[in-house]
PDB file of N, CA and C in Angstrom:
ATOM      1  N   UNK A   1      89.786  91.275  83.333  1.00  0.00           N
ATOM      2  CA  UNK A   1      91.070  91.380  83.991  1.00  0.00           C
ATOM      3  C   UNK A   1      91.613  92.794  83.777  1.00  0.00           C
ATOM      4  N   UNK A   2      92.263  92.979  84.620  1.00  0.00           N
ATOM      5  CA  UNK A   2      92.959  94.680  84.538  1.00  0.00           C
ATOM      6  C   UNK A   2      94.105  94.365  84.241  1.00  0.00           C
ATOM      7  N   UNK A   3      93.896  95.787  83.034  1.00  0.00           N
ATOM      8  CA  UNK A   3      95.100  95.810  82.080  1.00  0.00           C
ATOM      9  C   UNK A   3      96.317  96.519  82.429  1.00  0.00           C
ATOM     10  N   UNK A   4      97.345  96.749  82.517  1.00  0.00           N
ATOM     11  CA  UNK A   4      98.502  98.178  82.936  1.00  0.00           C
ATOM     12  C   UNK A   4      99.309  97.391  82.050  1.00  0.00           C
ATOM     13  N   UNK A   5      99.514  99.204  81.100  1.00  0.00           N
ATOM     14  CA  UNK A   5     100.624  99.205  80.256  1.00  0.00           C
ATOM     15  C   UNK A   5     101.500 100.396  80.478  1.00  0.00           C
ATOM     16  N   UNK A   6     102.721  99.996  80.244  1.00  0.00           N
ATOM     17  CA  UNK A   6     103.458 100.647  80.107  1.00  0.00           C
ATOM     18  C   UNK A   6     104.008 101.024  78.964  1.00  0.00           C
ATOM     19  N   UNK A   7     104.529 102.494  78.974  1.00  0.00           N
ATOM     20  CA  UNK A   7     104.936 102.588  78.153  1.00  0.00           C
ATOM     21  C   UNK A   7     106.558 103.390  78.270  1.00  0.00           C
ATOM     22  N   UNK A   8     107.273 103.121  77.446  1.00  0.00           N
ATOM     23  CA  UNK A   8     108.613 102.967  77.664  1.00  0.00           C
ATOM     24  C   UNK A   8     109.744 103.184  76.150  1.00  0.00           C
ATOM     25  N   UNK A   9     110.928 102.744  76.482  1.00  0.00           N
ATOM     26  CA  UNK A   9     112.152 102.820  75.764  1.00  0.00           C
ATOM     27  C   UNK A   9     113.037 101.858  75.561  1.00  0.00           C
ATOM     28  N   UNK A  10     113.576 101.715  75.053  1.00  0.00           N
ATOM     29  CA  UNK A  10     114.923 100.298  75.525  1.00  0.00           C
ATOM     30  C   UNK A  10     116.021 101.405  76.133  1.00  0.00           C
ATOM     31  N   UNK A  11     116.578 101.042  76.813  1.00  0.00           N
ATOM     32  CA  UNK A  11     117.355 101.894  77.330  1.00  0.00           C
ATOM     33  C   UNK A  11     117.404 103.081  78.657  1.00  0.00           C
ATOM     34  N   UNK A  12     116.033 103.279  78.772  1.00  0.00           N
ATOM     35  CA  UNK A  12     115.688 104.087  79.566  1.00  0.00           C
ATOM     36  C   UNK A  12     115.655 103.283  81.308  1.00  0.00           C
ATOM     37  N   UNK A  13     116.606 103.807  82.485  1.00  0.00           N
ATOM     38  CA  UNK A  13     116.622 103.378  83.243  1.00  0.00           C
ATOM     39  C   UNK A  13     115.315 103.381  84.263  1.00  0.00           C
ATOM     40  N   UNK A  14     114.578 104.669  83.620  1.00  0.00           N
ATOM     41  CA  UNK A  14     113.278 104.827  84.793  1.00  0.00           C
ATOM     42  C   UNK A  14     112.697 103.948  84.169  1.00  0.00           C
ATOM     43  N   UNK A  15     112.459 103.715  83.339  1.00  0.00           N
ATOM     44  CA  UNK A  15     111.554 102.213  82.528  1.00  0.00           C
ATOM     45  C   UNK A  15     111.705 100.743  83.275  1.00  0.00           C
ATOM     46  N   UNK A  16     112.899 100.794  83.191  1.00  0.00           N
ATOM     47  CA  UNK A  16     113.303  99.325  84.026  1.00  0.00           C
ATOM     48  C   UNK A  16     112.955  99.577  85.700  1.00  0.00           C
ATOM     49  N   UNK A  17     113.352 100.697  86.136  1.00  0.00           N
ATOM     50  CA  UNK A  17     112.649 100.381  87.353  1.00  0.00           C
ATOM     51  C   UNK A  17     111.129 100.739  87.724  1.00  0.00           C
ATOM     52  N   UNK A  18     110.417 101.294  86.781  1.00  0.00           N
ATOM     53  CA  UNK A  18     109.229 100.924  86.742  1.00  0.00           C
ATOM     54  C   UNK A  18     108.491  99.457  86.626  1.00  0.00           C
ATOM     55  N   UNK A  19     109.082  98.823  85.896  1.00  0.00           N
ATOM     56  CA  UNK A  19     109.336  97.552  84.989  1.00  0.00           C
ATOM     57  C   UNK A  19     109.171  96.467  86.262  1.00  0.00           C
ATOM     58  N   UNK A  20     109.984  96.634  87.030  1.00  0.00           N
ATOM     59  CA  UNK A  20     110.356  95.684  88.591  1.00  0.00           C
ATOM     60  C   UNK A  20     109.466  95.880  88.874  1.00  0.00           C
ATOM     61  N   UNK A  21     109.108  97.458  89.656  1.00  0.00           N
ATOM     62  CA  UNK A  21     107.470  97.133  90.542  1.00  0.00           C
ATOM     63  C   UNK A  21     106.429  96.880  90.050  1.00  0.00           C
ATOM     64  N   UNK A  22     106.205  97.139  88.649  1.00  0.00           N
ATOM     65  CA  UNK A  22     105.083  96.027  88.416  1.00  0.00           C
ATOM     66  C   UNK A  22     104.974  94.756  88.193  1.00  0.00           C
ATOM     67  N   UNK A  23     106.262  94.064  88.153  1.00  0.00           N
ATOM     68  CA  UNK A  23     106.318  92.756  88.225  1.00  0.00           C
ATOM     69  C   UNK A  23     106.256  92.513  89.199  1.00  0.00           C
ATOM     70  N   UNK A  24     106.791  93.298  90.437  1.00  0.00           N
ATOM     71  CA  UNK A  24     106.933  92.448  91.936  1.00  0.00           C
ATOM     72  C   UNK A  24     105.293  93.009  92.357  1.00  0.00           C
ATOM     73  N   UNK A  25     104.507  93.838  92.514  1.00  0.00           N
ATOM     74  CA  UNK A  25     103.251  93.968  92.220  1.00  0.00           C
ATOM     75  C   UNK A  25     102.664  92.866  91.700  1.00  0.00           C
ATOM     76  N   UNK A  26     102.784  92.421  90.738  1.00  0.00           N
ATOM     77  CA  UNK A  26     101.773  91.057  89.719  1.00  0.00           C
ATOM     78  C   UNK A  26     102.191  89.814  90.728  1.00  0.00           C
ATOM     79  N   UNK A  27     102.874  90.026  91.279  1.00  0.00           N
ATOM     80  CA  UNK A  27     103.246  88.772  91.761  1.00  0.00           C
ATOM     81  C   UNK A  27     102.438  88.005  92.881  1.00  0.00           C
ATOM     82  N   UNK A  28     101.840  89.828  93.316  1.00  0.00           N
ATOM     83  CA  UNK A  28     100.839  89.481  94.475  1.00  0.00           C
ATOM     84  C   UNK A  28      99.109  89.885  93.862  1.00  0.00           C
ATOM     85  N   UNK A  29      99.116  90.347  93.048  1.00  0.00           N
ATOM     86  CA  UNK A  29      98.000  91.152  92.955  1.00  0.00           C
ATOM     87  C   UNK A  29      97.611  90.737  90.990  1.00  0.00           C
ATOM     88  N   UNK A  30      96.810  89.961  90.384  1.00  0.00           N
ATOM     89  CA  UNK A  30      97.141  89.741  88.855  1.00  0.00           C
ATOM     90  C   UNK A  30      96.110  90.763  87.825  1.00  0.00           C
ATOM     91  N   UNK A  31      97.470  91.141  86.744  1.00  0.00           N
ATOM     92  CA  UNK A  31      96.806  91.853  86.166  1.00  0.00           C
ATOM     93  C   UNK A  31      97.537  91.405  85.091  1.00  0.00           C
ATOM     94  N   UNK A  32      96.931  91.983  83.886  1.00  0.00           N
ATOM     95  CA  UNK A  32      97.496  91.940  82.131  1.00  0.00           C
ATOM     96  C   UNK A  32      98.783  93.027  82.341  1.00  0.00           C
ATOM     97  N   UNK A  33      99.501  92.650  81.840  1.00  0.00           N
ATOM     98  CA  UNK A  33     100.930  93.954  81.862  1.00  0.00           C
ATOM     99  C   UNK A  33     101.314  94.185  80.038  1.00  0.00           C
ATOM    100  N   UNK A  34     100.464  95.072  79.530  1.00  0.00           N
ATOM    101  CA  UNK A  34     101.133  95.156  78.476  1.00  0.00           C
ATOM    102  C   UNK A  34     102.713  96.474  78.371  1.00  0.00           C
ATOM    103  N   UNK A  35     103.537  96.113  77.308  1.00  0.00           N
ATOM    104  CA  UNK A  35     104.316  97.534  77.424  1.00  0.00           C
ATOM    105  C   UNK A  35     104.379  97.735  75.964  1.00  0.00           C
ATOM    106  N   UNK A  36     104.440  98.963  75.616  1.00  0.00           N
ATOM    107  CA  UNK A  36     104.363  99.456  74.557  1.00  0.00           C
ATOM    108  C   UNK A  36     106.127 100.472  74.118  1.00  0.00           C
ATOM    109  N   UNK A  37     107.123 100.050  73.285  1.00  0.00           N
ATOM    110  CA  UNK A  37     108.096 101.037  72.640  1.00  0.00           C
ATOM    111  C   UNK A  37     107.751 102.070  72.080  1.00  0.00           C
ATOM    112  N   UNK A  38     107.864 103.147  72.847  1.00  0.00           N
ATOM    113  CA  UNK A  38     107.712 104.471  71.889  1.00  0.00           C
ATOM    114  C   UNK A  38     108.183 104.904  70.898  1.00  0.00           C
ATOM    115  N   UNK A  39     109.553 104.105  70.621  1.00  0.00           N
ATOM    116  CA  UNK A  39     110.613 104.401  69.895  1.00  0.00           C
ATOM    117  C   UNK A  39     109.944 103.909  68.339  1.00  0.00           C
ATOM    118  N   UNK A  40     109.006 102.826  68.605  1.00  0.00           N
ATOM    119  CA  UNK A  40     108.004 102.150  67.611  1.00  0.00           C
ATOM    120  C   UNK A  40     107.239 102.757  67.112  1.00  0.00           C
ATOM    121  N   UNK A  41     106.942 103.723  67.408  1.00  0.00           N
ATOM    122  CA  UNK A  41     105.643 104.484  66.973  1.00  0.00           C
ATOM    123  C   UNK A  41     105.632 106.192  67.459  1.00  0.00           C
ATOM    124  N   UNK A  42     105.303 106.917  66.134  1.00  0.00           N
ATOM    125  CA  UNK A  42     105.895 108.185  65.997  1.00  0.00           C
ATOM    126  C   UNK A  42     104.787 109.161  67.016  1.00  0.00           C
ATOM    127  N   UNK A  43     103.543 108.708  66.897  1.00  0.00           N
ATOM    128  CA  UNK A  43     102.596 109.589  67.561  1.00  0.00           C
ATOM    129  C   UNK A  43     102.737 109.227  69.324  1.00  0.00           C
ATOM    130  N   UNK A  44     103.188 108.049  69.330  1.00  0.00           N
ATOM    131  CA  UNK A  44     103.214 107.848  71.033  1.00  0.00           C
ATOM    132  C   UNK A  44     104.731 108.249  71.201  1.00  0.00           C
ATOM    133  N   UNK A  45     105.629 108.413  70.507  1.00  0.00           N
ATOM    134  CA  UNK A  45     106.755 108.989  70.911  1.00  0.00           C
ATOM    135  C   UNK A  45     106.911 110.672  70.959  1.00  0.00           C
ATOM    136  N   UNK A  46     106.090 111.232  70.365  1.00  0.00           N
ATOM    137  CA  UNK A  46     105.459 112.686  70.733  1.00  0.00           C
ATOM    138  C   UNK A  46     104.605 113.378  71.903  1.00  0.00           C
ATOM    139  N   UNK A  47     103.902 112.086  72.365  1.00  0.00           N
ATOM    140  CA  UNK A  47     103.228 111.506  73.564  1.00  0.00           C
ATOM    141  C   UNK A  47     104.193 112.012  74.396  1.00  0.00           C
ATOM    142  N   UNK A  48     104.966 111.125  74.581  1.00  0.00           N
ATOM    143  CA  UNK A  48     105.229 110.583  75.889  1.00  0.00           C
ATOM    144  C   UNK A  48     106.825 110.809  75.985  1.00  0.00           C
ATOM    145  N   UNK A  49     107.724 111.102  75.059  1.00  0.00           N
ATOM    146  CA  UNK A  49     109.203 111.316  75.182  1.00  0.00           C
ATOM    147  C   UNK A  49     109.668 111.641  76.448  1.00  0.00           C
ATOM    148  N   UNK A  50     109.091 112.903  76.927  1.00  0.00           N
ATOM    149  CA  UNK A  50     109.757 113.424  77.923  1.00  0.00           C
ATOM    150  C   UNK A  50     109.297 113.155  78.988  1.00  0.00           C
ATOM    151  N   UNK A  51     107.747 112.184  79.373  1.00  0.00           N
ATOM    152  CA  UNK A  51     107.214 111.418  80.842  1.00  0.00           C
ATOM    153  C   UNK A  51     107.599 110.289  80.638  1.00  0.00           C
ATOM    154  N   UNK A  52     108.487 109.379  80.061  1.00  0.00           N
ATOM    155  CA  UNK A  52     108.520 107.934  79.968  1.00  0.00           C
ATOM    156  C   UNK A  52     109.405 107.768  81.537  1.00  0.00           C
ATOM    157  N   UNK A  53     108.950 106.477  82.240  1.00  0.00           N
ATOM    158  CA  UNK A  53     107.620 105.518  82.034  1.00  0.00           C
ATOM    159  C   UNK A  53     106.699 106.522  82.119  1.00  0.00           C
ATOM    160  N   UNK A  54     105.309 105.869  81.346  1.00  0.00           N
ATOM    161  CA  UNK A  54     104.092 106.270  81.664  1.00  0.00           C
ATOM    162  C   UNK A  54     103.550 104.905  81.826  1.00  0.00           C
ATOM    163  N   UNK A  55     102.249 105.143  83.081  1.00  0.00           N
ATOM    164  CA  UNK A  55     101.732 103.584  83.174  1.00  0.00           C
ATOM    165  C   UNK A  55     100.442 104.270  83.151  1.00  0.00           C
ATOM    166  N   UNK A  56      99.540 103.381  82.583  1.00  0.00           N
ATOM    167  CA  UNK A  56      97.947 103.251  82.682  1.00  0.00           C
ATOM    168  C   UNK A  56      97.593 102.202  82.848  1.00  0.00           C
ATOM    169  N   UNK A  57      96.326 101.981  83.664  1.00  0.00           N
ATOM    170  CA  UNK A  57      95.624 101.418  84.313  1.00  0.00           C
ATOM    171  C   UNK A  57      94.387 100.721  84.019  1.00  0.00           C
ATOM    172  N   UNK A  58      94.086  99.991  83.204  1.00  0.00           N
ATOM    173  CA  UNK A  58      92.762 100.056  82.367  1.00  0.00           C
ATOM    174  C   UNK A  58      92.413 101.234  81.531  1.00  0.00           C
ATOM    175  N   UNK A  59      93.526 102.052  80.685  1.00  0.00           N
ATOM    176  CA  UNK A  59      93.561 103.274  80.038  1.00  0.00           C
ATOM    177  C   UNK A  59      93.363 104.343  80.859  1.00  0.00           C
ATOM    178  N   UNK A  60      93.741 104.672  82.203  1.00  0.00           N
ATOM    179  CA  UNK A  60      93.763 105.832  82.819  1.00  0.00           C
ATOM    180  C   UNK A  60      94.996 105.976  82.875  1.00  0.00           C
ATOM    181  N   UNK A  61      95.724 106.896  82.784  1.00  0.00           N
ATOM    182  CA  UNK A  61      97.170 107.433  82.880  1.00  0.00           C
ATOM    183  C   UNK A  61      96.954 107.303  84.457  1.00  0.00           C
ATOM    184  N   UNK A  62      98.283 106.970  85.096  1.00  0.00           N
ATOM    185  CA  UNK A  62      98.306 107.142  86.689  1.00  0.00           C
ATOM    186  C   UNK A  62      99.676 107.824  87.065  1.00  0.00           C
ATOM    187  N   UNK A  63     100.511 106.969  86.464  1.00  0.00           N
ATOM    188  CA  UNK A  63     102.150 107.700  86.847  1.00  0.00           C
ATOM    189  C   UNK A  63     103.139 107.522  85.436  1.00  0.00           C
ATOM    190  N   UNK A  64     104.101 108.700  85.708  1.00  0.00           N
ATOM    191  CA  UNK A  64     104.995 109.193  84.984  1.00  0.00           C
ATOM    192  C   UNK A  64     105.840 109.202  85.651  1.00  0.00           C
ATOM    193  N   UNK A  65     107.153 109.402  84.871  1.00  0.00           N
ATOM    194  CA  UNK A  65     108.976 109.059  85.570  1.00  0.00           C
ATOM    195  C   UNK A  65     108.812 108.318  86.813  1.00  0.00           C
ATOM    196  N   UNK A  66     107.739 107.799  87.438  1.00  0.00           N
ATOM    197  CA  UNK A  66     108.544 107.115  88.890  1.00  0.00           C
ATOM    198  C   UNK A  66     106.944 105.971  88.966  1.00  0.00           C
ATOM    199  N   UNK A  67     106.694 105.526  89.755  1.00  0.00           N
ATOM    200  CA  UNK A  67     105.365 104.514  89.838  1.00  0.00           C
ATOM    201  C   UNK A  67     105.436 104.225  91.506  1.00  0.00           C
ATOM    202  N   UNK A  68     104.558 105.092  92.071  1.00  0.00           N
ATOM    203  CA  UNK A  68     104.362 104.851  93.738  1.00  0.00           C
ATOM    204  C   UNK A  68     103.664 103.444  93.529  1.00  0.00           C
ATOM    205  N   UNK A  69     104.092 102.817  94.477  1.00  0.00           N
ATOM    206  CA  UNK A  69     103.812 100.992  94.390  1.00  0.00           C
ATOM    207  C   UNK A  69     102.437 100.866  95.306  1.00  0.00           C
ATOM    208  N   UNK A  70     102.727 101.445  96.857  1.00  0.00           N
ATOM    209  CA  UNK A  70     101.526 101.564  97.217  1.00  0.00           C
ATOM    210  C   UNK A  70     100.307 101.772  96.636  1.00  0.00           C
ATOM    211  N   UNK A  71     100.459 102.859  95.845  1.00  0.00           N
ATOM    212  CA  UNK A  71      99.169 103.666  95.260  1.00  0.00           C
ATOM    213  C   UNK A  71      98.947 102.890  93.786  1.00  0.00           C
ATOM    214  N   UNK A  72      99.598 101.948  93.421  1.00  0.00           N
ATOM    215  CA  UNK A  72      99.369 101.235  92.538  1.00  0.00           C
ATOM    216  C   UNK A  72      98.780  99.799  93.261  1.00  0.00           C
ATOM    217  N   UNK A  73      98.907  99.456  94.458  1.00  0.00           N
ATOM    218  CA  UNK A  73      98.145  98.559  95.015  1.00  0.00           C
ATOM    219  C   UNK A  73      96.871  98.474  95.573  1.00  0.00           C
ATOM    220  N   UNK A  74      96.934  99.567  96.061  1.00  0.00           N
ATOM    221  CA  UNK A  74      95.553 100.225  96.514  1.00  0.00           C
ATOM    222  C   UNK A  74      94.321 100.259  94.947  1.00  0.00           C
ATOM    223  N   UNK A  75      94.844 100.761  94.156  1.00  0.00           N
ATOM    224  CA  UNK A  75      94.320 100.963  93.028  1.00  0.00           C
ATOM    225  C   UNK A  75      93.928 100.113  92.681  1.00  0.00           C
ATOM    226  N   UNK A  76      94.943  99.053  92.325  1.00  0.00           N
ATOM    227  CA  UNK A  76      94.139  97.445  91.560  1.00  0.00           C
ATOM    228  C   UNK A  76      93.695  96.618  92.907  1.00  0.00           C
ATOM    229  N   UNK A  77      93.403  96.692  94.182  1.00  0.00           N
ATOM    230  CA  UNK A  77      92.860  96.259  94.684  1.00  0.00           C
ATOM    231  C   UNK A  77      91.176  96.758  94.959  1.00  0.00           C
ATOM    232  N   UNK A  78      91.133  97.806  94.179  1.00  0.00           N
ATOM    233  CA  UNK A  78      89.902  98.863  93.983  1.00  0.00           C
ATOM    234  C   UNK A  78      90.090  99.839  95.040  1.00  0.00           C
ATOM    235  N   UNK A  79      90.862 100.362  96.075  1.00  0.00           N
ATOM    236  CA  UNK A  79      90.612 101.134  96.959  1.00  0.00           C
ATOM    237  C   UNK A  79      90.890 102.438  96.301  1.00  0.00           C
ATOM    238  N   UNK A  80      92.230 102.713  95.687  1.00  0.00           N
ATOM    239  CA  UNK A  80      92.475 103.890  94.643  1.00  0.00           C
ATOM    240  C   UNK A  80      91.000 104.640  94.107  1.00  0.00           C
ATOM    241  N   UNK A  81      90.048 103.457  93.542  1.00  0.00           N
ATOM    242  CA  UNK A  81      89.088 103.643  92.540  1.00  0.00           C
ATOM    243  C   UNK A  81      87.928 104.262  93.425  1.00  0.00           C
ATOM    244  N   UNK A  82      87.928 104.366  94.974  1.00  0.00           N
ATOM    245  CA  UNK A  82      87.004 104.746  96.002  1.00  0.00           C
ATOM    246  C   UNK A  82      87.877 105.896  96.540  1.00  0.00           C
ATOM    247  N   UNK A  83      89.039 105.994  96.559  1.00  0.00           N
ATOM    248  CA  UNK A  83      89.481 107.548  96.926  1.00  0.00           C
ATOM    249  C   UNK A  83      89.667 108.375  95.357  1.00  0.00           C
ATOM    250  N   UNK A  84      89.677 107.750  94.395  1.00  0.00           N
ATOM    251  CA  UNK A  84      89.593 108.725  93.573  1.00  0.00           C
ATOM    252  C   UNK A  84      88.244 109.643  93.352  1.00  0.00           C
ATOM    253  N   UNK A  85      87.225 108.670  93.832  1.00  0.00           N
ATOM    254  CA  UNK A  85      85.766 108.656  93.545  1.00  0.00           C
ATOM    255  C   UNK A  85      85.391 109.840  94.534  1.00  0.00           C
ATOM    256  N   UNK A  86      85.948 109.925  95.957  1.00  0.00           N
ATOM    257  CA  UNK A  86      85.832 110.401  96.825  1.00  0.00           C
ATOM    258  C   UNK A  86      86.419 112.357  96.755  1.00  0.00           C
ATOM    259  N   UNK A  87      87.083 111.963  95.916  1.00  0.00           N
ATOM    260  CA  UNK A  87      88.163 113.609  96.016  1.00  0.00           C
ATOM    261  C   UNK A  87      86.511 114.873  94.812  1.00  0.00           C
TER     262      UNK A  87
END
């Protein structure tokens, strides 16, 4: 199963609306959604402070501050994985 985690803040508004499209995403398309607090952990909060959200994809980084929904559908439907292949 394909994994996408996020990673995030409490508080952070781009988080939460990252947060929505991958739920409204899962809704059609199923994947594992993990999310991870940066605020939890000192080396991923050095990471990632200033790109939160960050989402990965089965451990590929894909998007930062915003999450194109399309291109996250395409992706877990494998088409992403044939234009990435392609470039």
């Amino acid at each position: 199963m394909t994994v996408v985690t996020l990673y995030g803040a409490p508080g952070c508004h781009l988080c939460e609306e990252a947060r929505a499209v991958l739920e409204r995403v899962r809704r059609d398309q199923h994947f594992e959604l993990r999310e991870r607090d940066i605020t939890l952990d000192d080396r991923l909060h050095r990471i990632y402070l200033e790109r939160i959200p960050v989402v990965e994809v089965d451990g590929q980084e894909m998007f930062d501050l915003f999450v194109d929904e399309a291109r996250l559908r395409a992706r877990l439907t494998g088409l992403g994985r044939d234009l990435e292949s392609a470039r």
